[in-house]
Protein backbone atom coordinates (compact mmCIF):
# COMPACT_ATOMS: atom_id res chain seq x y z
CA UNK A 1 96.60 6.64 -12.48
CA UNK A 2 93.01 6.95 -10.52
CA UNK A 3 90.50 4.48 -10.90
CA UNK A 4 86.88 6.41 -11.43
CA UNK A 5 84.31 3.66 -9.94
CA UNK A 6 81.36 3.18 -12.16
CA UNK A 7 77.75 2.78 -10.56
CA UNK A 8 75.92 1.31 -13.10
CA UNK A 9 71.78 3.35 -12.63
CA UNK A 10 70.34 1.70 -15.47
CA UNK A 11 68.26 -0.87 -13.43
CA UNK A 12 67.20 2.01 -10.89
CA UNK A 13 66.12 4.59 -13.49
CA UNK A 14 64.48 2.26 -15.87
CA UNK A 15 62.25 1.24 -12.93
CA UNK A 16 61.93 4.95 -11.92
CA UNK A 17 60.92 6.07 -15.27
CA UNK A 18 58.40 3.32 -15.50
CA UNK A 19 60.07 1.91 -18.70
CA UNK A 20 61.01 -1.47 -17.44
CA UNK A 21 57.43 -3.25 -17.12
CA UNK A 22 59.74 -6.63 -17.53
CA UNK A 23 59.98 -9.86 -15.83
CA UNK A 24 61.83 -10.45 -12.17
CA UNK A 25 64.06 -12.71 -14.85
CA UNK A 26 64.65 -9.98 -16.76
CA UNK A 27 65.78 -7.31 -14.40
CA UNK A 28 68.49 -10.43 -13.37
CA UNK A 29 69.85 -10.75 -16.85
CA UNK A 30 70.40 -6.67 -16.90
CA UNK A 31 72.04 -7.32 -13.75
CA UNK A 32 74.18 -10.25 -14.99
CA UNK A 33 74.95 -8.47 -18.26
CA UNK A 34 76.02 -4.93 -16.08
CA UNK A 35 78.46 -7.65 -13.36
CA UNK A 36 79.79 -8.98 -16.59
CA UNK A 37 80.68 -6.10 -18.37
CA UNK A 38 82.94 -5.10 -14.83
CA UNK A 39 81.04 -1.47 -13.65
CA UNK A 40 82.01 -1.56 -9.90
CA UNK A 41 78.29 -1.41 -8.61
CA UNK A 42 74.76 -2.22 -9.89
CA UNK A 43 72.02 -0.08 -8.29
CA UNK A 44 68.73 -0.99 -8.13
CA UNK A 45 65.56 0.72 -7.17
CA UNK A 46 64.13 0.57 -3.29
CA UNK A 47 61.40 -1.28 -1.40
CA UNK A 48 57.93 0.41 -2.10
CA UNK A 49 55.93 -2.83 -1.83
CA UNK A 50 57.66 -5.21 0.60
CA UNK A 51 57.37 -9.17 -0.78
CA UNK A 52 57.26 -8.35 -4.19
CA UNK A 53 60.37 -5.51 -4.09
CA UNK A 54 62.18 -7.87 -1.29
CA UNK A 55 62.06 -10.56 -3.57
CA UNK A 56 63.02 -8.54 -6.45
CA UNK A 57 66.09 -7.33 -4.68
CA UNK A 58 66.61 -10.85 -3.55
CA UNK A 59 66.89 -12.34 -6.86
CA UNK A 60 69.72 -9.12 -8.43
CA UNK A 61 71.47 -9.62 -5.18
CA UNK A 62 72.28 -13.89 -5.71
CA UNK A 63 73.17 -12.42 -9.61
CA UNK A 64 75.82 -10.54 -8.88
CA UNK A 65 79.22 -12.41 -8.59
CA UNK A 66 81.87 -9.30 -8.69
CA UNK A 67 79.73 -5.78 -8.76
CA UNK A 68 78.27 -4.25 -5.94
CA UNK A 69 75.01 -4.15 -4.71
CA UNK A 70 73.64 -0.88 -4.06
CA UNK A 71 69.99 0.36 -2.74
CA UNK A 72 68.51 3.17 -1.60
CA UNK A 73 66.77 3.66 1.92
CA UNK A 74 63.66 5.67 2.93
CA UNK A 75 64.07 8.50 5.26
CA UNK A 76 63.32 5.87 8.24
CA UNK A 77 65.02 3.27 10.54
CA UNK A 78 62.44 0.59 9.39
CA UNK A 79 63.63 0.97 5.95
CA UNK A 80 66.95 0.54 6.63
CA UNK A 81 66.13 -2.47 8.18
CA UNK A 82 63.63 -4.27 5.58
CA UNK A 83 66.61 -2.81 3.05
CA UNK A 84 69.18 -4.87 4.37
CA UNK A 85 67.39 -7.92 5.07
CA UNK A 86 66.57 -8.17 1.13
CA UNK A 87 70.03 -7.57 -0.03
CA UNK A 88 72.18 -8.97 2.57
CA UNK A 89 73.10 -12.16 0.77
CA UNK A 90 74.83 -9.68 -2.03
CA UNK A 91 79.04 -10.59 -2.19
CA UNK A 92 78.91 -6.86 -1.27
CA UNK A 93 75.72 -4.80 -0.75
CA UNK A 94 75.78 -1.61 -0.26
CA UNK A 95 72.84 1.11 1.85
CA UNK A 96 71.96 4.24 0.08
CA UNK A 97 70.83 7.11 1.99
CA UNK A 98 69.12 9.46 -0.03
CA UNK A 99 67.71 13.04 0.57
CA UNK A 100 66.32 15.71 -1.26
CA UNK A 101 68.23 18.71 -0.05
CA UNK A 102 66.22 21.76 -1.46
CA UNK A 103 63.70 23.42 0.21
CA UNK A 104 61.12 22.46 -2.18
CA UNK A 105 61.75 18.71 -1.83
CA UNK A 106 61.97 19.49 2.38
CA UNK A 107 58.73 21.23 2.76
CA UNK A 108 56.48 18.83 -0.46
CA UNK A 109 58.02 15.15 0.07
CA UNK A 110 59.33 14.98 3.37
CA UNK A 111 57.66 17.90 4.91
CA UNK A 112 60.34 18.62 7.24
CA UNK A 113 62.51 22.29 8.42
CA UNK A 114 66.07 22.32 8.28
CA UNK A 115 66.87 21.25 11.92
CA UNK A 116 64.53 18.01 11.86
CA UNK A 117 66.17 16.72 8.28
CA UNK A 118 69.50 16.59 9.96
CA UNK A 119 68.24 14.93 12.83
CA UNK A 120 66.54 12.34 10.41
CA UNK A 121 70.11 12.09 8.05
CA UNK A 122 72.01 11.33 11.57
CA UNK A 123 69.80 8.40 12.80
CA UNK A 124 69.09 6.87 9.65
CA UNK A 125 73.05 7.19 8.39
CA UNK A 126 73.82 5.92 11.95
CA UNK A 127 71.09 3.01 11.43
CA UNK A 128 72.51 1.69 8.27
CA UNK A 129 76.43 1.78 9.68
CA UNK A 130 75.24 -0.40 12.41
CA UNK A 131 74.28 -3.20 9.51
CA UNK A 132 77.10 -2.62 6.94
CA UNK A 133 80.01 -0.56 7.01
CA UNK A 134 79.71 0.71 3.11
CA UNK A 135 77.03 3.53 3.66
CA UNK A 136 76.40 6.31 0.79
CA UNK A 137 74.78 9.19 1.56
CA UNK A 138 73.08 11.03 -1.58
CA UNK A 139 72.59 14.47 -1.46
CA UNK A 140 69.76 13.93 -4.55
CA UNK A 141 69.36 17.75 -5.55
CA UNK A 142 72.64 19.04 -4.24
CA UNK A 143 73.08 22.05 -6.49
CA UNK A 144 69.48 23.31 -5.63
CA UNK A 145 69.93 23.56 -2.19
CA UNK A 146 70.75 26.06 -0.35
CA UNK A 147 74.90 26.35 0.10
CA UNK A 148 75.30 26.52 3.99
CA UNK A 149 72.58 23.78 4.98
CA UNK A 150 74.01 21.50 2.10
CA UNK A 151 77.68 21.86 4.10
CA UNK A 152 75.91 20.89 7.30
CA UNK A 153 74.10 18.17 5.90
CA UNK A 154 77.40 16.27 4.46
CA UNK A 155 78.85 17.23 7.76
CA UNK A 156 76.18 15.54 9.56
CA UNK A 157 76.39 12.41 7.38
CA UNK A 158 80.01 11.88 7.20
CA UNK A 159 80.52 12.40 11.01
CA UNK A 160 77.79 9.56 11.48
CA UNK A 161 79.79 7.26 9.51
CA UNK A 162 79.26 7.46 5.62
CA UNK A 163 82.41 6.40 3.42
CA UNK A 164 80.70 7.99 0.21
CA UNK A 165 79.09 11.51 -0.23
CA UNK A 166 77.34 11.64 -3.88
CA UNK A 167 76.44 14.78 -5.28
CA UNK A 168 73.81 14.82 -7.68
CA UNK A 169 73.04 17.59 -10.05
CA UNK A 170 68.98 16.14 -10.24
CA UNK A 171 68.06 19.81 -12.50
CA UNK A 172 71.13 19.35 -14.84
CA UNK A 173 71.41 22.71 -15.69
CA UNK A 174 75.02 23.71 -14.82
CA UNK A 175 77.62 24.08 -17.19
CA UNK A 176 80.64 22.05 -17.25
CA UNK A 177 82.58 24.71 -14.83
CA UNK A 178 80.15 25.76 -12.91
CA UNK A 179 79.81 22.44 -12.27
CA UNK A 180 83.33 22.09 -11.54
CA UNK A 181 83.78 24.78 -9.12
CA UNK A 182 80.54 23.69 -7.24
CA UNK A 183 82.78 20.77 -6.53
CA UNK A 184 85.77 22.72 -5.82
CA UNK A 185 83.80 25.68 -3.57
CA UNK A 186 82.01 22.20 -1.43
CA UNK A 187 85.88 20.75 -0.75
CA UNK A 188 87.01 23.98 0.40
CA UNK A 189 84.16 24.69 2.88
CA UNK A 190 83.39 21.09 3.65
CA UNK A 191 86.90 19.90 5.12
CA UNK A 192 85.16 16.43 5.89
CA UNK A 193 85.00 15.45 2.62
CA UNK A 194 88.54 14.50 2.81
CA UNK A 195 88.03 11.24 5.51
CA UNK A 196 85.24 10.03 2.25
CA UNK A 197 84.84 9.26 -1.27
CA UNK A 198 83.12 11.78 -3.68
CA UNK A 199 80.65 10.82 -5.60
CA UNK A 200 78.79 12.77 -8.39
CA UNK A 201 75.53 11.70 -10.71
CA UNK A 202 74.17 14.89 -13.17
CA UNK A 203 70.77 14.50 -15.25
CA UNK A 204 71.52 15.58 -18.73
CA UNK A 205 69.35 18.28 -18.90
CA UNK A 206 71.39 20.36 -21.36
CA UNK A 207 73.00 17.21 -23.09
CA UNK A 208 75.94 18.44 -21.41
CA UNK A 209 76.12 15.21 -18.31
CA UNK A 210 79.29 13.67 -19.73
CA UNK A 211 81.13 16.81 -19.98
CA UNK A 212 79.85 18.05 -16.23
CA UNK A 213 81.62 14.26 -15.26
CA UNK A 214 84.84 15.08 -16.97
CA UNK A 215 85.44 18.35 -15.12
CA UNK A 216 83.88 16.98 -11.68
CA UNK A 217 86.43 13.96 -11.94
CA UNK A 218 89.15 16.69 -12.42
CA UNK A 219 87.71 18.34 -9.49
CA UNK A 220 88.34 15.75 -7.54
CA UNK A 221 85.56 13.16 -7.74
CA UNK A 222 86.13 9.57 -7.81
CA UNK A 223 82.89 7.48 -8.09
CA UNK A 224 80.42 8.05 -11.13
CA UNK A 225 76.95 7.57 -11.48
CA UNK A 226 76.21 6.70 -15.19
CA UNK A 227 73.81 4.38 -17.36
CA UNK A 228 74.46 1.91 -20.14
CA UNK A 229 71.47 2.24 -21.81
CA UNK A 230 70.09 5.54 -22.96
CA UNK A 231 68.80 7.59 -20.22
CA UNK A 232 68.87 10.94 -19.28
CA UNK A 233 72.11 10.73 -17.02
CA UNK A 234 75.91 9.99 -17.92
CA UNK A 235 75.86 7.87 -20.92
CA UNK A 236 78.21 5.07 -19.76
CA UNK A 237 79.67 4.06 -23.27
CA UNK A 238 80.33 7.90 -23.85
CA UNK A 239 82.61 8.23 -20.88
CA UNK A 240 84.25 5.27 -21.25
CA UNK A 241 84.99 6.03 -24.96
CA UNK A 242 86.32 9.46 -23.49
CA UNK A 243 88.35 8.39 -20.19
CA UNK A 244 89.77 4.99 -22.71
CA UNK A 245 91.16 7.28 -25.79
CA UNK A 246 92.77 10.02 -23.22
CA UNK A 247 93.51 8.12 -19.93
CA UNK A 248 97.08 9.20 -20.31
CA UNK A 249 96.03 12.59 -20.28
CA UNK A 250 93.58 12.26 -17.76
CA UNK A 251 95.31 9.72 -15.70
CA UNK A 252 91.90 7.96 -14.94
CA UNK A 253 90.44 4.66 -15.22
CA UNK A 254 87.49 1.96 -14.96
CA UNK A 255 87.43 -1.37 -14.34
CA UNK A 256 84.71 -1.53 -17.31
CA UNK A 257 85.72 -4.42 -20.22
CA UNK A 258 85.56 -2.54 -23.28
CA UNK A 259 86.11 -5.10 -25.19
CA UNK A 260 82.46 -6.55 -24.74
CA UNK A 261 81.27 -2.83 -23.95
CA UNK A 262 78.88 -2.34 -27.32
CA UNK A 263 77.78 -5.82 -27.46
CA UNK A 264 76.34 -5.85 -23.92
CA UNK A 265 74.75 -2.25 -24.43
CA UNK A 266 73.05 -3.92 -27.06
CA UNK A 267 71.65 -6.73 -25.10
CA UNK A 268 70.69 -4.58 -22.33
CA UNK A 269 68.80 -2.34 -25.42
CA UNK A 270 67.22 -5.56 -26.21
CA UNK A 271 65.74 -6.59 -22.77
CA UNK A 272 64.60 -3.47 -21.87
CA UNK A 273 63.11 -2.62 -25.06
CA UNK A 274 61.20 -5.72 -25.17
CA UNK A 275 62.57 -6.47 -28.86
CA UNK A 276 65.66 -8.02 -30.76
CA UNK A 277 67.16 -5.91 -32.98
CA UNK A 278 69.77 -3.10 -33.47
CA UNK A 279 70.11 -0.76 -35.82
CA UNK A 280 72.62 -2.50 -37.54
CA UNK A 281 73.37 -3.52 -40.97
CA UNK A 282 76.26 -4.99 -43.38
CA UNK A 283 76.05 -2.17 -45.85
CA UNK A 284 74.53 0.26 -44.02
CA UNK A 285 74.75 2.18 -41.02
CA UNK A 286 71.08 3.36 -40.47
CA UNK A 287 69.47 0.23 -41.64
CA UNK A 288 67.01 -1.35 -39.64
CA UNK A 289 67.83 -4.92 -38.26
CA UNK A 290 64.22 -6.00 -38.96
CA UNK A 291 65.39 -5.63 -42.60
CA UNK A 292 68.76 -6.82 -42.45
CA UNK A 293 69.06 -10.65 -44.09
CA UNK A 294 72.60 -12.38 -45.28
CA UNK A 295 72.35 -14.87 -47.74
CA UNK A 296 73.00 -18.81 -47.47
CA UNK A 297 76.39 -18.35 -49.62
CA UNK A 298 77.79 -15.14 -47.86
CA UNK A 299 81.51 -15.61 -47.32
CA UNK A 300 83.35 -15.74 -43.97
CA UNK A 301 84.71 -11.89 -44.37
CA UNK A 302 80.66 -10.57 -45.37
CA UNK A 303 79.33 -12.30 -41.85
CA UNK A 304 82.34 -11.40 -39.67
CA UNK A 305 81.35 -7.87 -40.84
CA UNK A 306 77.84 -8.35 -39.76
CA UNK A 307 79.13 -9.95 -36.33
CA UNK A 308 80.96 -6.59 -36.03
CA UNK A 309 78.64 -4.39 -36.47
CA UNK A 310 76.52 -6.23 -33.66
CA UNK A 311 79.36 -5.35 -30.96
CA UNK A 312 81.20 -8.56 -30.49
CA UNK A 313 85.25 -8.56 -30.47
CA UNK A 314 85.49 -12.52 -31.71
CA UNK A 315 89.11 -14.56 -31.62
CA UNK A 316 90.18 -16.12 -34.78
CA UNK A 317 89.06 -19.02 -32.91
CA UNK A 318 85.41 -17.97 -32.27
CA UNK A 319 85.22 -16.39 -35.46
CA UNK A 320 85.59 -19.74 -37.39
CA UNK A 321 83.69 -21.15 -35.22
CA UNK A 322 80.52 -18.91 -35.89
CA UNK A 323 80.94 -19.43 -39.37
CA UNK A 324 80.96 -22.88 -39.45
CA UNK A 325 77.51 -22.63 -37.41
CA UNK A 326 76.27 -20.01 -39.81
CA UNK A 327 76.97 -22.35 -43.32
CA UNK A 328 75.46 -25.12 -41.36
CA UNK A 329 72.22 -23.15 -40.33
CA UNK A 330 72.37 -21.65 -43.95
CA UNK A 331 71.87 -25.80 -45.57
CA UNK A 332 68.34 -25.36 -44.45
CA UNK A 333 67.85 -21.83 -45.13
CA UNK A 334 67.81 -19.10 -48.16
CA UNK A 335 68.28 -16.20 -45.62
CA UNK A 336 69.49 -15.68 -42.16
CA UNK A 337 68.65 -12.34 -40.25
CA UNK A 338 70.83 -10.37 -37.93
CA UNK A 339 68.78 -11.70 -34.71
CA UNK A 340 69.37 -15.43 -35.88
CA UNK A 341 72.75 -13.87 -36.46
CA UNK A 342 73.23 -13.01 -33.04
CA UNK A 343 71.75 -16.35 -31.59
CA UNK A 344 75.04 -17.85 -33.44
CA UNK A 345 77.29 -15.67 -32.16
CA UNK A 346 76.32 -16.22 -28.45
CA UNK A 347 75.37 -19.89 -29.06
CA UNK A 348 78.84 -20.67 -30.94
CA UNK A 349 81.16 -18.37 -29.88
CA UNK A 350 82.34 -17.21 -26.23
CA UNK A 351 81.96 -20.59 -24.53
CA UNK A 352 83.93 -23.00 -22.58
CA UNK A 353 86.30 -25.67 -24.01
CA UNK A 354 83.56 -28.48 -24.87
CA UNK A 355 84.30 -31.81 -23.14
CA UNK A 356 80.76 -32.98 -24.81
CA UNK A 357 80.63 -32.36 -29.11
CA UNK A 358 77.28 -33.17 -30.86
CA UNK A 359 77.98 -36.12 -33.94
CA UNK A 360 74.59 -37.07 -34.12
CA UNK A 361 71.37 -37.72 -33.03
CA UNK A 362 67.93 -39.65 -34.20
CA UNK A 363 64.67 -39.55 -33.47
CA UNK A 364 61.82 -42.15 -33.95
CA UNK A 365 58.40 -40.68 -32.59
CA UNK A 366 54.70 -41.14 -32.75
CA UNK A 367 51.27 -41.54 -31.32
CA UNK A 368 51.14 -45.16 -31.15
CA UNK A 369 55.47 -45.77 -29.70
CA UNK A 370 56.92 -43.85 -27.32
CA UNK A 371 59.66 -41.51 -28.89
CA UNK A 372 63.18 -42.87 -28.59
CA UNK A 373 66.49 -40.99 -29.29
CA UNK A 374 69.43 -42.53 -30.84
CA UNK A 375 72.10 -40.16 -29.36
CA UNK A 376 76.04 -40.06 -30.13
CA UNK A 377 78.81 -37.80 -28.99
CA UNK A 378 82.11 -37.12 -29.17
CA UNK A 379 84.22 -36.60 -26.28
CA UNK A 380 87.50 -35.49 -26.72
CA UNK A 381 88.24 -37.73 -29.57
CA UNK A 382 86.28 -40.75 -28.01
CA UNK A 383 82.43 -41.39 -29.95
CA UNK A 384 80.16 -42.21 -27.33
CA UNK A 385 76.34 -43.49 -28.08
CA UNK A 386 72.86 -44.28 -26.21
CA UNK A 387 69.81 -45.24 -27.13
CA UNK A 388 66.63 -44.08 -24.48
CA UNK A 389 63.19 -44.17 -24.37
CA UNK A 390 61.39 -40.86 -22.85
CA UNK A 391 58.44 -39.15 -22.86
CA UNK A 392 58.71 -37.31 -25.84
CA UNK A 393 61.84 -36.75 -28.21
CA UNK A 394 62.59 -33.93 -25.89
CA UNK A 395 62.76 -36.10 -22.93
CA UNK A 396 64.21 -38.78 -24.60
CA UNK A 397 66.88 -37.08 -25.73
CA UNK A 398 67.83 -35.51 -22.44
CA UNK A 399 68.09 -38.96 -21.00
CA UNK A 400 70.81 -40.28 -23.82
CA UNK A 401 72.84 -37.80 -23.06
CA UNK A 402 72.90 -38.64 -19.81
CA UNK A 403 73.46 -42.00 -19.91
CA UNK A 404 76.79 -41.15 -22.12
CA UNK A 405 77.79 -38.68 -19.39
CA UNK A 406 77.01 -41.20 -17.22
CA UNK A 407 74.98 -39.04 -14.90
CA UNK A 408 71.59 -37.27 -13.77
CA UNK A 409 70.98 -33.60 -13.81
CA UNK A 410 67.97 -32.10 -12.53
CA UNK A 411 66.58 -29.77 -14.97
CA UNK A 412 65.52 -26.35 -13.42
CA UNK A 413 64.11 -24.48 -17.18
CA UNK A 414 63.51 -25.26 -20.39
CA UNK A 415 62.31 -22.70 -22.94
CA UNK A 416 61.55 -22.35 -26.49
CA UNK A 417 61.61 -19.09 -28.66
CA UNK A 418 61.56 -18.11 -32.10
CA UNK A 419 63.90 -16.17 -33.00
CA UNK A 420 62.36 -14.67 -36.14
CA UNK A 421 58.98 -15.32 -38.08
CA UNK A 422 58.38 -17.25 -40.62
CA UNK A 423 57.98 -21.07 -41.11
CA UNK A 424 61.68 -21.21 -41.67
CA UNK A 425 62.80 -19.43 -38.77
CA UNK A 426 65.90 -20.60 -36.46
CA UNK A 427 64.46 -21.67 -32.78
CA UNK A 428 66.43 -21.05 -29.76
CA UNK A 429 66.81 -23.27 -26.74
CA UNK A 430 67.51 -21.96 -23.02
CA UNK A 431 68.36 -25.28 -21.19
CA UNK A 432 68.95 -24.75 -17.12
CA UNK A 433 70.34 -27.58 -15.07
CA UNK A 434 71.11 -27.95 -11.30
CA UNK A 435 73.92 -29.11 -10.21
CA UNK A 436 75.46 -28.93 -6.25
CA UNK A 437 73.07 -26.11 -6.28
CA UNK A 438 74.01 -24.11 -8.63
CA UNK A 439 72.39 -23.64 -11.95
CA UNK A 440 74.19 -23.63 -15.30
CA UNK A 441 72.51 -21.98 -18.32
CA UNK A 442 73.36 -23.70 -22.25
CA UNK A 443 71.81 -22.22 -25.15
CA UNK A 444 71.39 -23.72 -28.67
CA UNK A 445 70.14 -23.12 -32.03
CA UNK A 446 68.49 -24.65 -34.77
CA UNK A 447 65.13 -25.12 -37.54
CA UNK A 448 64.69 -28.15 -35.82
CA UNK A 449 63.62 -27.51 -31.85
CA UNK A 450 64.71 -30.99 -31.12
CA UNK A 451 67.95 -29.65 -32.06
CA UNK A 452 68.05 -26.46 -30.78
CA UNK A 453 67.25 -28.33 -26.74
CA UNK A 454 70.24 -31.12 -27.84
CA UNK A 455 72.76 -28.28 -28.57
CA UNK A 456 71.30 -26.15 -25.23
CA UNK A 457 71.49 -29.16 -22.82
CA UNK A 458 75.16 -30.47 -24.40
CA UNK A 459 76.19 -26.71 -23.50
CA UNK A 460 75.20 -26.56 -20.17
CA UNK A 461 76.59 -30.22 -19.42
CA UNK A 462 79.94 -28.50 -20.89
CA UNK A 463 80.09 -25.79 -18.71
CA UNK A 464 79.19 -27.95 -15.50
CA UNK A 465 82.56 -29.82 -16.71
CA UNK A 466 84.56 -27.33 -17.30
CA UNK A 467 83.91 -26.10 -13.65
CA UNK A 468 84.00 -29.39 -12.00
CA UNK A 469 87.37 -30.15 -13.71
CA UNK A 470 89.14 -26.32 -12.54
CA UNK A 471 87.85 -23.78 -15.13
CA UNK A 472 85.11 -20.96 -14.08
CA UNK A 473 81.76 -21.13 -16.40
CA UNK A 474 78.91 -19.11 -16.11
C-alpha cells in the first residue's frame, strides 16, 4: 500500500488570502493543531518583511515536533539564504522553490524570457541544495504553461538537485482526466521524474480539486497539497474521508489521525475565524452553536451526544470523566453552552495520568490582609495541604501548590477568558510554566477564576510529571 504525503497549505493560503489577520500565537497553535493531527508537512508563507516574517517563521518552526517545515523562496540566492536562516532550527525544514511557469506570470511578475528563467531555476535550486538536501521545486501554474518549456524547466530543476517536483493546477479548470493524463503525458516526456517525488496541488476552481487528486494519485503522484480548513484547494477532510473508506481499493494511505480529524478542523475553524463556535447542535444539524444550551440535569447519553457532534472520539474513560466535570460546572449553573462544552472536553478529557488531584482549596482576601490560600491535594491516594501568603489569591495560590509539590516553577503566561457572556459564564485559565526550558501549557475551567488558574496550574504541574517520570506530555 502507498503512503500519499499530506502538505498541510492552510497556514500559507490563509496568509495569502489575507484572512488570517491573527496573532504570531495564533498562527503557532494552527501549526501545533496541523503536527498533531499527523499531515507530513506544514507550509507556511515566505519572507516579505524580514524581522517580523523571520520571526514568524521562527516561532512555527520551534512548534513543530513531527511535521515538516516547508517555505517557499524568492526567485533569488539572498532569499534562499534569509529562508533558511529563519527555519533552520525546524526537526526538518524544508526550501520551496517556486515559479510561475506561464508566459504571463514570466513576462508581468518576474519579467524574464524563457532562457533567463532557467538560468534563475538552476542557481537558486542549486543555492538551496547547498543548505538542505530536501529541496521542492513548484512549478506554480504548470498546466498553463507552455508543454515543451515546462519539460525543460523540471529537467533543469531535478538535474540541479530537487527530490520533489510539485505540479500545481493554479487555474483549476481541468477535469479529473485531463488532469490525469497531464500527469501521465509529463512522465512520459519527462524521464527525470523518475530519480524524484511527484507532487501535485489543484485550486478548486470547478469544485472538482478532490476528484483531480484522486486520478493524479492514480497517475502516479505521491505527495498532496491540501487544506484543513475551507479554502479553495483540496479539502483535506474530503480526501481523507475518500482515501480512509476505499484504501483497499486504492491501495493508498496518510499518516493523518482520523480519529481527532473533525475535532481539530474545528479548532483550526475557530482560530482562524476569530470565534468559538460550530455549527453544531444536540437536536439539530444546522443549528447554530451560539444558540445551542444543555441543561444542568441533562443525562450522561444527551452530553456525550453533544461532545460528538463537536468532533471528539472520547474513551469510556474520558467520557466519564467529562461528565463528572459537566454536573459539577452545572451546581452553579441553569445552562451550559456548547463553547463551555468544549472547554470541558479539552480541560477534562485527553490529558495525562494526574499525579496532582484538586480536594480543595480556600481563600481569605481583602484590602486591609494580604490574600492567603488554604490549598490541599491529593496525590495518588496521599492528601497533601499548604497554607501561603501571596500577592493576591492568584499568587497565593500558585505558591501552595508549590510548596506541596515541593518545588518552584517559573511561570511564563497566565491568561484569562470568558468563555461565554453573561454574569454566569464559565472562565477559562491558560497557565504556562517553564521548566528545563521547556514550557508546559494546563488549562482549567470554572465560574470562579480563582478556580479556573488552580485547575490550569495543577494541569500543567501534571504534565511536567508525567514527563519527568517517562511519559511524553504536551
Amino acid at each position: 500500500m502507498r503512503e500519499i504525503e499530506i502538505c498541510d497549505v492552510t497556514l500559507k493560503e490563509l496568509d495569502v488570502l489575507k484572512k488570517l489577520p491573527h496573532t504570531f500565537r495564533q498562527r503557532i497553535e494552527i501549526a501545533k493543531l496541523l503536527d498533531r493531527l499527523g499531515v507530513t508537512v506544514v507550509e507556511a508563507t515566505g519572507i516579505e518583511d524580514l524581522k517580523p516574517d523571520s520571526l514568524r517563521i521562527k516561532s512555527i518552526a520551534s512548534s513543530l515536533k513531527n511535521s515538516i517545515l516547508a517555505v517557499p523562496v524568492s526567485l533569488s540566492e539572498e532569499s534562499v539564504e534569509t529562508t533558511y536562516a529563519a527555519m533552520k532550527e525546524a526537526k526538518h525544514p524544508r526550501l520551496q522553490v517556486v515559479a510561475g511557469l506561464s508566459p504571463a506570470r514570466m513576462e508581468y511578475v518576474y519579467h524574464q524570457k524563457q532562457p533567463k528563467m532557467l538560468e534563475t531555476v538552476k542557481a537558486v535550486v542549486s543555492k538551496a541544495r547547498e543548505l538542505t538536501e530536501d529541496v521542492e521545486f513548484v512549478a506554480e501554474d504548470a498546466t498553463r504553461a507552455e508543454r515543451t518549456f515546462l519539460y525543460e524547466a523540471i529537467k533543469t530543476a531535478v538535474d540541479s538537485g530537487v527530490g520533489i517536483i510539485t505540479i500545481y493546477d493554479r487555474a483549476g479548470n481541468m477535469l479529473p482526466d485531463e488532469f490525469f493524463e497531464f500527469i501521465e503525458t509529463l512522465k512520459k516526456e519527462v524521464p527525470e521524474l523518475s530519480k524524484v517525488r511527484l507532487g501535485i496541488a489543484c485550486d478548486n476552481t470547478l469544485h472538482l480539486a478532490s476528484s483531480c487528486a484522486l486520478k493524479a494519485m492514480e497517475a502516479g503522484a505521491d505527495i498532496l497539497k491540501a487544506a484543513a480548513y475551507a479554502l479553495n484547494t483540496v479539502s483535506l477532510s474530503s480526501i481523507t474521508d475518500i482515501l480512509s473508506e476505499k484504501s483497499d481499493l486504492l491501495q493508498l494511505h496518510t499518516s493523518v489521525e482520523t480519529t481527532s480529524l473533525k475535532r481539530i478542523i474545528e479548532q483550526i475553524k475557530w482560530i482562524a475565524e476569530g470565534s468559538g463556535g460550530s455549527k453544531l447542535s444536540v437536536g439539530s444539524e444546522e443549528a447554530d452553536s451560539d444558540s445551542m444550551e444543555l441543561s444542568a440535569n441533562e443525562d450522561m447519553a444527551s452530553v456525550m451526544k453533544a461532545v460528538e457532534r463537536l468532533g471528539y472520539d472520547l474513551s469510556d474513560e474520558d467520557k466519564d470523566m467529562v461528565f463528572k466535570a459537566f454536573t459539577e460546572i452545572a451546581k452553579s449553573k441553569d445552562v451550559i453552552t456548547i463553547r463551555e462544552l468544549d472547554a470541558i472536553v479539552a480541560s477534562a478529557a485527553l490529558q495525562v495520568p494526574p499525579t496532582y488531584t484538586l480536594v480543595s482549596y480556600v481563600i481569605n482576601s481583602g484590602n486591609l490582609i494580604k490574600a492567603s490560600s488554604h490549598m490541599t491535594l491529593d496525590k495518588k491516594g496521599t492528601v497533601l495541604d499548604s497554607i501561603c501568603l501571596g500577592d493576591g489569591p492568584i499568587d497565593a495560590s500558585f505558591k501552595a501548590i508549590e510548596a506541596i509539590a515541593g518545588r518552584h516553577f517559573e511561570l511564563y503566561d497566565f491568561e484569562i477568558q470568558s468563555i461565554a457572556e453573561g454574569h454566569e459564564a464559565m472562565g477559562e485559565t491558560i497557565v504556562k510554566l517553564l521548566s528545563d526550558g521547556k514550557i508546559y501549557s494546563g488549562r482549567g475551567i470554572s465560574t470562579d477564576v480563582i478556580g479556573s488558574g488552580i485547575r490550569a496550574y495543577i494541569n500543567a504541574l501534571n504534565k511536567i510529571v508525567y514527563e519527568e517520570e517517562g511519559g511524553a506530555a504536551e
